[in-house]
Protein backbone atom coordinates (compact mmCIF):
# COMPACT_ATOMS: atom_id res chain seq x y z
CA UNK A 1 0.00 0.00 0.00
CA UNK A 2 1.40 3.39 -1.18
CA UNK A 3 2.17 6.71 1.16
CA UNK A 4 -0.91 8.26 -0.40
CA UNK A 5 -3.25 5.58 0.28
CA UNK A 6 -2.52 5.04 3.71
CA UNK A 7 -2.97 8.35 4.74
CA UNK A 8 -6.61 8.50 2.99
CA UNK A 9 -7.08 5.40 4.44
CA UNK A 10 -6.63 6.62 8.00
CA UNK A 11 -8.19 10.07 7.31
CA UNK A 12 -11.28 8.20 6.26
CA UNK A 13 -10.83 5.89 9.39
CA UNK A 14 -10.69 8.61 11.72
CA UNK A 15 -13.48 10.73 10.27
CA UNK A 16 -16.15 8.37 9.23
CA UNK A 17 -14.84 5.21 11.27
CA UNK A 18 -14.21 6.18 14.61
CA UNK A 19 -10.46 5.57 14.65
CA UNK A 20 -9.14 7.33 17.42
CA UNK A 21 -5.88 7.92 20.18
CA UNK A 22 -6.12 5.54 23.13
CA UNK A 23 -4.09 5.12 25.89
CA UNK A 24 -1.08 6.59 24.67
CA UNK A 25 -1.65 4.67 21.30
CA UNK A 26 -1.76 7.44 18.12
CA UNK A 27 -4.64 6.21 15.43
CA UNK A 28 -1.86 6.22 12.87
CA UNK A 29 0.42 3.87 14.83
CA UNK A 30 -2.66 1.52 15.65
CA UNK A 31 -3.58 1.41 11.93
CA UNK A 32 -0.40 0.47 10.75
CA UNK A 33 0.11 -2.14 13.55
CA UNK A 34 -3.19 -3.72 12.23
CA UNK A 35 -1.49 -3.47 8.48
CA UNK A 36 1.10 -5.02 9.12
CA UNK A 37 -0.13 -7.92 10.60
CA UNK A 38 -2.86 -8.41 8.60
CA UNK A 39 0.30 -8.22 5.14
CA UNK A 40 2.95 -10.31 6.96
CA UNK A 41 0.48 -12.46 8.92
CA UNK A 42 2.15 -11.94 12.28
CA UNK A 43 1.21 -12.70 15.75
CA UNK A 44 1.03 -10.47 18.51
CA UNK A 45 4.22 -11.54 19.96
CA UNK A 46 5.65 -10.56 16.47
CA UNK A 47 4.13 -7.03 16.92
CA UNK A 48 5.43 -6.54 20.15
CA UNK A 49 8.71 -6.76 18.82
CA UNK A 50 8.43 -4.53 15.82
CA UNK A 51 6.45 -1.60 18.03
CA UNK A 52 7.72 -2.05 21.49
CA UNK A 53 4.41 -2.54 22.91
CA UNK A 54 2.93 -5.06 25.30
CA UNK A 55 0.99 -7.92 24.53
CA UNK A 56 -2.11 -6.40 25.70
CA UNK A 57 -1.83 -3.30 24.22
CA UNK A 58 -1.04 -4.91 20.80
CA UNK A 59 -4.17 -7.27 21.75
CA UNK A 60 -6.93 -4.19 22.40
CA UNK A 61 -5.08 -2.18 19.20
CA UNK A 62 -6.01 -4.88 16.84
CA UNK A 63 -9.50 -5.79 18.28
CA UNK A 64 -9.99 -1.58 17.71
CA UNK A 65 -8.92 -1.49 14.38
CA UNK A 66 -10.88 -4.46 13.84
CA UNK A 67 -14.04 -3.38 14.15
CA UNK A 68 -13.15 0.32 12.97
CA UNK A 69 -12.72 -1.63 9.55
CA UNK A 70 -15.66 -3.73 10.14
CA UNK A 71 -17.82 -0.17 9.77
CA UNK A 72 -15.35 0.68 6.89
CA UNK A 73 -16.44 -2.57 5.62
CA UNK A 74 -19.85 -1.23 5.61
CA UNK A 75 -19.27 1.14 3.34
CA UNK A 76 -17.39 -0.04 0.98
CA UNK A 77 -18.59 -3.78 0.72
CA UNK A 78 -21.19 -3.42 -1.25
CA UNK A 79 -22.65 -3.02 -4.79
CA UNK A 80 -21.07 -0.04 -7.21
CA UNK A 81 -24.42 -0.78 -9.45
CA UNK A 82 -27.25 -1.39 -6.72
CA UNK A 83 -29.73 -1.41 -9.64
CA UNK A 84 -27.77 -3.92 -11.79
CA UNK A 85 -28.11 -1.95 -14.79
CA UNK A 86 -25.52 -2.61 -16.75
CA UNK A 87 -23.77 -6.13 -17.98
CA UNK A 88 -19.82 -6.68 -16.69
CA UNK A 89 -18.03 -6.50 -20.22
CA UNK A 90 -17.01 -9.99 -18.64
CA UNK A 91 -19.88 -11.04 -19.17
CA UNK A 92 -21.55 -9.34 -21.69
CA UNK A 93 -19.74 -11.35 -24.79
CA UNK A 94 -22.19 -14.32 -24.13
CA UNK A 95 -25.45 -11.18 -24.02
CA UNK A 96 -28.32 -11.68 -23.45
CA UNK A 97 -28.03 -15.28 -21.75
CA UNK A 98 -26.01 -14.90 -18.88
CA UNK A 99 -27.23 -10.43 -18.23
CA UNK A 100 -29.28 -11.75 -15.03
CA UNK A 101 -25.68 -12.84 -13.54
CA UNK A 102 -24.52 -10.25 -11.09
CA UNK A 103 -21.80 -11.82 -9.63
CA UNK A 104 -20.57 -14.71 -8.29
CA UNK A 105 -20.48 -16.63 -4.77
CA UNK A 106 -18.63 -19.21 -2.41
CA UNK A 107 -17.23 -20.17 0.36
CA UNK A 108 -13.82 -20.26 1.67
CA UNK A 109 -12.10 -21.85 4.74
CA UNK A 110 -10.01 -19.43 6.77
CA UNK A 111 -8.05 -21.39 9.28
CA UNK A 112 -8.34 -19.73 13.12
CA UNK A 113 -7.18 -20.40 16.29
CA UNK A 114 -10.19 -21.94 18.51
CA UNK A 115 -10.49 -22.45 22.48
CA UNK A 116 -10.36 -25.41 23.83
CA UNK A 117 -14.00 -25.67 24.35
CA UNK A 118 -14.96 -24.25 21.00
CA UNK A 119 -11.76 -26.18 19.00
CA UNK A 120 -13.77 -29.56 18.45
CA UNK A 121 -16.85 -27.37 16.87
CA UNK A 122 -14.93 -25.09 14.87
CA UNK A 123 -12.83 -28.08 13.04
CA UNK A 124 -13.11 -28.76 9.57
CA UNK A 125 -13.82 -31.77 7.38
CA UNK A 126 -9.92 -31.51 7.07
CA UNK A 127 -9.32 -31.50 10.38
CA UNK A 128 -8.43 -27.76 11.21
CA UNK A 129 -10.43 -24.99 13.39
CA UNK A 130 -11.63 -22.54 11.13
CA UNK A 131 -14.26 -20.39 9.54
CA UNK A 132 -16.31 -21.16 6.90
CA UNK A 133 -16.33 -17.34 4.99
CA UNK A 134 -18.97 -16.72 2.25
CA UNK A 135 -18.40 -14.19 -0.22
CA UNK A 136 -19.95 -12.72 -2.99
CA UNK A 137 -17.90 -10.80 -5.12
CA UNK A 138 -18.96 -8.85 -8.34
CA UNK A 139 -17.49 -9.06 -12.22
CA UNK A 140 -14.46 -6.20 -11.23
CA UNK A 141 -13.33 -8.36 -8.51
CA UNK A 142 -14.83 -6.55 -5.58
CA UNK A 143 -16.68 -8.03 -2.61
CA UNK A 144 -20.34 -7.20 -2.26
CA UNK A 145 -20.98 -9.44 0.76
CA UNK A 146 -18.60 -11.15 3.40
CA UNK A 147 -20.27 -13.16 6.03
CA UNK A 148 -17.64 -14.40 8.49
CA UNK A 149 -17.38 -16.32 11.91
CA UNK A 150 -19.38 -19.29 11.12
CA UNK A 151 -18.10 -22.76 12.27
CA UNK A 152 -15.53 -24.24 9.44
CA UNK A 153 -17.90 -27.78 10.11
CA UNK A 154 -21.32 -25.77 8.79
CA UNK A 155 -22.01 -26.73 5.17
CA UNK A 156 -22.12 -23.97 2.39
CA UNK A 157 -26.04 -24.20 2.51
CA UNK A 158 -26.15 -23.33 6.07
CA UNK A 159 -24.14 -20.63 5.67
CA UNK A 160 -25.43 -19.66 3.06
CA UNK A 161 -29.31 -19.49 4.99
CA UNK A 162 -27.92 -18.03 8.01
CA UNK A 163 -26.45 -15.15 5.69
CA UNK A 164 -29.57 -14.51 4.14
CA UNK A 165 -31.45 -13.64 7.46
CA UNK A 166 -28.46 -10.61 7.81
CA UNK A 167 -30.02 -6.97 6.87
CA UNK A 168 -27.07 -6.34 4.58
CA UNK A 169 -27.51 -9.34 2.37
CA UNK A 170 -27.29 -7.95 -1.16
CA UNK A 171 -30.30 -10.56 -2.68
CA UNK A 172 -30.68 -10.71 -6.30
CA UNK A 173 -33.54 -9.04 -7.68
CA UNK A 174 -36.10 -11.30 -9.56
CA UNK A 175 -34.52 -13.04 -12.93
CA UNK A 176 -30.67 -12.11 -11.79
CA UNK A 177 -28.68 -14.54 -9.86
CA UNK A 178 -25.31 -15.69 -8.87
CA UNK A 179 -23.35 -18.27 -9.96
CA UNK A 180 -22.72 -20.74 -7.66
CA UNK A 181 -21.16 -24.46 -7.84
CA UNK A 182 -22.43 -27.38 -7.29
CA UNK A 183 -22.01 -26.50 -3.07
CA UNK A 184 -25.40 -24.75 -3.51
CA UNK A 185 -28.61 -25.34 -4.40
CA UNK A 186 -30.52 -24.24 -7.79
CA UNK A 187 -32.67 -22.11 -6.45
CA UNK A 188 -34.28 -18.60 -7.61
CA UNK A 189 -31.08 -16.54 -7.39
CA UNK A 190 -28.88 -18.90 -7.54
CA UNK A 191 -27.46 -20.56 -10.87
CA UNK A 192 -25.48 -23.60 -10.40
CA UNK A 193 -23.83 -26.00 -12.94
CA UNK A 194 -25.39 -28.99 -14.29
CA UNK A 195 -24.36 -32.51 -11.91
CA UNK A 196 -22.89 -35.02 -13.50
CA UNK A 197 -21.63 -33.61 -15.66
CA UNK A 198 -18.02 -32.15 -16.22
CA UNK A 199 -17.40 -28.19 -15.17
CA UNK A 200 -13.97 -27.35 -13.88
CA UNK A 201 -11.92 -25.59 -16.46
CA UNK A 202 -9.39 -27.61 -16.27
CA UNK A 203 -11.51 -30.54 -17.00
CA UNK A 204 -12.14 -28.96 -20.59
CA UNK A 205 -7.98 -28.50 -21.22
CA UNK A 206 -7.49 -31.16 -23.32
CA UNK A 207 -11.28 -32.02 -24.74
CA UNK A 208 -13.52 -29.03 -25.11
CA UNK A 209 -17.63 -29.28 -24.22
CA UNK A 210 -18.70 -31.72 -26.10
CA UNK A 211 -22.33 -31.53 -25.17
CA UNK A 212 -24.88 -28.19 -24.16
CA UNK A 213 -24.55 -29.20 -20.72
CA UNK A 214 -20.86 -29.20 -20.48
CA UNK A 215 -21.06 -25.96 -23.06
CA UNK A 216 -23.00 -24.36 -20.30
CA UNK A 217 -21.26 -25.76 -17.20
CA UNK A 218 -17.94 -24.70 -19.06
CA UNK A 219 -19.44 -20.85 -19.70
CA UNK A 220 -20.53 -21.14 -16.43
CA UNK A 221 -17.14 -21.93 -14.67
CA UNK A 222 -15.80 -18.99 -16.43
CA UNK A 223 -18.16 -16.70 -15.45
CA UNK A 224 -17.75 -17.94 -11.47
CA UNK A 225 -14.12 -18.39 -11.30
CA UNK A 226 -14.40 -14.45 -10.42
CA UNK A 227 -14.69 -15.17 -6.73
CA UNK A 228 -11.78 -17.76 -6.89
CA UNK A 229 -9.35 -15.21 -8.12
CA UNK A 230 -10.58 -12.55 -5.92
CA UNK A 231 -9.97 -14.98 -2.88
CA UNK A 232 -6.71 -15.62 -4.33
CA UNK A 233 -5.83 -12.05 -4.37
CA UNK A 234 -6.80 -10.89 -1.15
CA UNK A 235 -5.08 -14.39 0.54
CA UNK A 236 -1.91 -13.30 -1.56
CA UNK A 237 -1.87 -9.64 -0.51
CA UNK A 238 -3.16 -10.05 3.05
CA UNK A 239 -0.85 -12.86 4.48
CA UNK A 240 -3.07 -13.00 7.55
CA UNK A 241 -5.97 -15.11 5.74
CA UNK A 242 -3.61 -18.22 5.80
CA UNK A 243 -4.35 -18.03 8.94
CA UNK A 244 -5.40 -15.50 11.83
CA UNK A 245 -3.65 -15.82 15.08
CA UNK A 246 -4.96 -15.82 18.34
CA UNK A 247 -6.75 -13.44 19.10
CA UNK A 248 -10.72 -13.38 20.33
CA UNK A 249 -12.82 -15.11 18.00
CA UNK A 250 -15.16 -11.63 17.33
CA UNK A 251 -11.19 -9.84 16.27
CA UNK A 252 -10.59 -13.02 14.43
CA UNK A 253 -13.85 -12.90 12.83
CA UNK A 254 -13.95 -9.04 12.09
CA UNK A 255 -9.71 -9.32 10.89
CA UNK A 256 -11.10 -11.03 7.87
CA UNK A 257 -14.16 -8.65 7.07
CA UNK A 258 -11.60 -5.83 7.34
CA UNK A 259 -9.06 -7.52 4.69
CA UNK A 260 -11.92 -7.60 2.29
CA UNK A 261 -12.48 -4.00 2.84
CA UNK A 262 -8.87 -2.97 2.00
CA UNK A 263 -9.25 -5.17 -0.63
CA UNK A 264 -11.85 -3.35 -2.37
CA UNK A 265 -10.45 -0.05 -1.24
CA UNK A 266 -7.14 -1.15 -3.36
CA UNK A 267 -9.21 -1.90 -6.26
CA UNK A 268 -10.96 0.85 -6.72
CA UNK A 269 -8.16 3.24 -5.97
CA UNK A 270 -6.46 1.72 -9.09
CA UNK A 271 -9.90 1.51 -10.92
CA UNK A 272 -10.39 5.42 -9.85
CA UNK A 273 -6.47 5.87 -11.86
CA UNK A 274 -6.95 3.37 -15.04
CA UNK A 275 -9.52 3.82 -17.75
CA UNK A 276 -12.05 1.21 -17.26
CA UNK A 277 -14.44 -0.55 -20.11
CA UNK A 278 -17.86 0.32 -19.95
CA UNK A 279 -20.66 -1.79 -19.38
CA UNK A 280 -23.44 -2.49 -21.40
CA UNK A 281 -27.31 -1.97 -20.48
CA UNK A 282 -28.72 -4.94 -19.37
CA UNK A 283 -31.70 -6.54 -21.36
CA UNK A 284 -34.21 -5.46 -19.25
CA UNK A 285 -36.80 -7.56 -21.15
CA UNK A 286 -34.95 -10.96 -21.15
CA UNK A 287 -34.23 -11.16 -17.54
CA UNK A 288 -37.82 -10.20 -16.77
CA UNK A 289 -39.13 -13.16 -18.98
CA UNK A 290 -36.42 -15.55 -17.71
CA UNK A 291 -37.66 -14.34 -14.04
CA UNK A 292 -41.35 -15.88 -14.90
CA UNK A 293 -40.24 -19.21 -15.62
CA UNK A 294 -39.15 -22.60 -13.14
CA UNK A 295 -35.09 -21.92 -12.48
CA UNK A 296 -34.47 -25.41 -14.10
CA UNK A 297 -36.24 -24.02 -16.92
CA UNK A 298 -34.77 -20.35 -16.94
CA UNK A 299 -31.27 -22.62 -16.48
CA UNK A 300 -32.32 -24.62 -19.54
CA UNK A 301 -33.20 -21.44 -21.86
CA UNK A 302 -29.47 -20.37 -20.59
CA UNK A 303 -28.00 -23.28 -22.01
CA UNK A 304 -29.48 -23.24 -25.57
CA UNK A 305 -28.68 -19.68 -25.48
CA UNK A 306 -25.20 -20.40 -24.99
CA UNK A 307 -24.63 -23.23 -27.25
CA UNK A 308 -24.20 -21.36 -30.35
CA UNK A 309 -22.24 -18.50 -28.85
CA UNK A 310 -18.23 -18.67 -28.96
CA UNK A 311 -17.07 -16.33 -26.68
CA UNK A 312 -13.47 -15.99 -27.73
C-alpha cells in the first residue's frame, strides 16, 4: 500500500470510522500495527517486537482497528451498481443469456485459532479450526458481501441461509442470480452448474464441451471463477488469511471482514487511476421473462442460449 493511500485510508478511518488515540496509542500507529499484521500475517508476539508494545496493548489495538474496519467494511462492501443496470463487459460477450448474472459466490475456509472448548466445533472436514467465509464478489473483482465467523464444520447451505437472514444481504432481484457451484442449491437466485456432468476448467484443457450441458457448465465456470481469483488475491496480498492468530474469535472474525475491505479499497483506488471498459445496459426484457419461468427451466433457456455463442 502506497504513502498516499494510507494516509486516505486513516483520514477516512478517523473521520467516518471512529479511529481514534487511546491510551497513549496514536490512530496512525494503531492502523499500521493492524497493516502489518494483517500483510505479513504476524502474531502479537511478532508485533510486540516490531512496536515495542505489550501484549495487551497490541491485543486491544487490533480488536480496535478491527471493528473500525468492520464499519469501513460497511461502506465499501457493497454493490457499485445497486440497480444492476448494466452487464460486466465480462460477461456481456455471451449477451443476453447470462445479463441476469450479477456476480458470483462461495465459500472459503479461513483457518483460526479456537479455544479449547470451542476447538472440536470449529474443526473442519480436514481437520483444522476454522471459519467457513462466504463471499460474494462482483465481475471487477470486488466483494459485495462477506459473512464471516461461522463454524468451518457448517455446510455452504447453512451458511449460506444463516447469511440470508443478515439486513445487509445484497439478494438478487427477480430473474438475476449468482453463480454458484455445485455447493449450492438451484434455487431462484442462484445458478449452479449442471451434476454429473463435467465443469472445472481444467476438466475442458485437453477435450472441449462436447455436449450443451458441459457448453454451459464450461461458460458457467468462467463466469464464477471471479470469486476464486478474488480470494486468491486478497489471501496473496493479506498474508493474515492463511491463517489469523490468536486473538478473540469476534477480532478473528472481524480481521477477515476488514481484509476484504482494504481489498476493495485497493481496487478501486487503481480503478479510480486506469480507464475502465464500460458496461453495457442490461436486457431489461430478457431477464424479466427468464424471471417468470421454473429456475431449471430459466437454467435450460441459458444453455441453448449459450450453445451457439463462442465467446473468444
Amino acid at each position: 500500500m502506497s504513502r498516499e493511500a494510507f494516509n486516505n485510508l486513516h483520514a477516512i478511518l478517523v473521520e467516518e470510522c471512529g479511529l481514534k488515540l487511546s491510551r497513549g496509542v496514536e490512530s496512525i500507529e494503531a492502523l499500521g500495527m493492524f497493516l502489518l499484521a494483517c500483510a505479513t500475517g504476524d502474531c502479537a508476539r511478532g508485533l510486540q517486537d516490531t512496536f515495542r508494545r505489550s501484549l495487551d496493548t497490541i491485543h486491544r489495538k487490533m480488536a480496535h482497528v478491527a471493528e473500525v474496519m468492520v464499519r469501513f467494511g460497511d461502506k465499501v462492501i457493497c454493490s457499485k451498481d445497486p440497480s444492476y443496470s448494466t452487464v460486466s463487459p465480462k460477461v456481456a460477450k455471451w449477451s443476453p443469456f447470462f445479463d441476469g448474472c450479477i456476480g458470483a459466490i462461495d465459500g472459503t475456509q479461513i483457518e483460526i485459532v479456537a479455544d479449547k472448548e470451542s476447538k472440536e466445533d470449529m474443526r473442519n472436514r480436514k481437520g483444522f479450526p476454522s471459519f467457513n467465509v462466504l463471499a460474494i464478489v462482483d465481475h471487477a473483482m470486488r466483494f459485495t458481501f462477506v459473512g464471516s465467523g461461522m463454524s468451518g464444520a457448517c455446510h455452504d447451505m447453512y451458511v449460506l441461509r444463516e447469511c440470508q437472514t443478515k439486513p445487509r444481504f445484497p439478494k438478487p432481484p427477480p430473474g438475476m442470480y449468482y453463480a454458484a457451484d455445485s455447493g449450492y442449491q438451484l434455487a431462484p437466485g442462484y445458478l449452479t452448474p449442471y451434476k454429473n456432468t463435467r465443469y472445472h476448467l481444467q476438466q475442458f484443457v485437453e477435450v472441449g464441451p462436447s455436449t450443451w450441458e458441459e457448453k454451459f457448465n464450461h461458460d458457467h465456470a468462467s463466469i464464477r471463477n471471479v470469486v476464486e481469483r478474488t480470494f486468491g488475491v486478497a489471501k496473496n496480498r493479506w498474508q493474515i488469511l492463511d491463517g489469523i492468530p490468536n486473538y478473540k474469535r469476534e477480532t478473528q472474525s472481524s480481521i477477515i471482514v476488514a481484509c476484504c475491505a482494504l481489498h476493495n479499497y485497493l481496487v478501486e483506488r487503481k480503478a479510480a487511476k486506469e480507464p475502465q471498459e464500460q458496461g453495457t445496459p442490461v436486457n431489461r426484457a430478457f431477464v424479466e421473462w427468464l424471471a417468470e419461468l421454473p429456475v431449471q427451466e430459466m437454467r435450460d433457456w441459458i444453455k441453448t442460449g449459450v450453445a451457439f455463442i463462442d465467446p473468444k
